[in-house]
C-alpha atoms as a PDB file:
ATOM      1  CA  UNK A   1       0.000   0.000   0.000  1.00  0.00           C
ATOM      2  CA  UNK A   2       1.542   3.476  -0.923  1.00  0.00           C
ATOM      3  CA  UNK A   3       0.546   6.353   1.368  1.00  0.00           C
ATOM      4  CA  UNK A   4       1.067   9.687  -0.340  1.00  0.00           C
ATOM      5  CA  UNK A   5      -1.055  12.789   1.568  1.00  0.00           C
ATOM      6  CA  UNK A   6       0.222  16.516   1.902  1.00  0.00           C
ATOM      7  CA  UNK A   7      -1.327  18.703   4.893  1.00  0.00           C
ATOM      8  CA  UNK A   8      -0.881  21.967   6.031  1.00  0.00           C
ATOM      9  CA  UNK A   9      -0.333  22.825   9.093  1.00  0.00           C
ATOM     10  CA  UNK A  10      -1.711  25.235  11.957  1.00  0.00           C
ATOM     11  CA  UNK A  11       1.488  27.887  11.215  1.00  0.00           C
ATOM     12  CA  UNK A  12       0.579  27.747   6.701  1.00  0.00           C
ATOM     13  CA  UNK A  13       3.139  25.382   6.238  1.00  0.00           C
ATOM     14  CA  UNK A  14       2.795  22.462   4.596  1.00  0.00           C
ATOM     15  CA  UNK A  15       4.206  18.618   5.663  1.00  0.00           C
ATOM     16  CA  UNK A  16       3.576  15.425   3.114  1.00  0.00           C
ATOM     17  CA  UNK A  17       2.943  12.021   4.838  1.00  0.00           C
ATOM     18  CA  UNK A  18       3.857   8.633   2.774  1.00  0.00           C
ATOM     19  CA  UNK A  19       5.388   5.561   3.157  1.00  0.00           C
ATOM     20  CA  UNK A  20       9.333   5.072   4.532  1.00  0.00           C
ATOM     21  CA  UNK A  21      12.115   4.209   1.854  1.00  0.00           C
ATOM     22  CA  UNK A  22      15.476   2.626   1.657  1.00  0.00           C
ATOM     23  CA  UNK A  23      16.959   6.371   1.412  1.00  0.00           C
ATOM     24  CA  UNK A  24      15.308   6.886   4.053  1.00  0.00           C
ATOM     25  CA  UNK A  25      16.570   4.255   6.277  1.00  0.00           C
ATOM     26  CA  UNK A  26      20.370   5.158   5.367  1.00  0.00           C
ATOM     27  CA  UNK A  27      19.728   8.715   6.053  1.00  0.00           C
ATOM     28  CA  UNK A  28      18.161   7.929   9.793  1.00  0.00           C
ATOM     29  CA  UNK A  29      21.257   5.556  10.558  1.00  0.00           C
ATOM     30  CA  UNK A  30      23.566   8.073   9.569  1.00  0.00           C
ATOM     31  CA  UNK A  31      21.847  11.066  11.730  1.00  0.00           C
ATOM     32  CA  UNK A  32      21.953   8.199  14.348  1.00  0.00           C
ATOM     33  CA  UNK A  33      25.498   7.510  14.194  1.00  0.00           C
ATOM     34  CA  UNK A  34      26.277  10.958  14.615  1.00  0.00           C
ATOM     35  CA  UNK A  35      24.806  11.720  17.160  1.00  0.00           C
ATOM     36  CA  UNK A  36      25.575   8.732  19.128  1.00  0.00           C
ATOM     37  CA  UNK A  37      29.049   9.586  18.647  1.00  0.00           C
ATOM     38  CA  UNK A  38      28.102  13.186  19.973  1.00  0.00           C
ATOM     39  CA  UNK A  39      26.858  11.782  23.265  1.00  0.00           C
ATOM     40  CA  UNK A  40      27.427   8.892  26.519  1.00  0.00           C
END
């Protein structure tokens, strides 16, 4: 199932919902790397 919905939010801007991808999953482990190297 693809989810694909843009809102807008309470300040005007707007924010698009849909489904997780494989880019997105490298970019999360490499903010998470970072910052666990940033912190105990």
């Amino acid at each position: 199932m693809n989810y694909h919905k843009t809102i807008t939010r309470k300040d005007g801007r707007t924010c698009t919902l849909r489904n997780r991808t494989a880019e997105d999953g490298r970019a999360l482990l490499k903010i998470f790397n970072l910052t666990h190297t940033q912190t105990d």
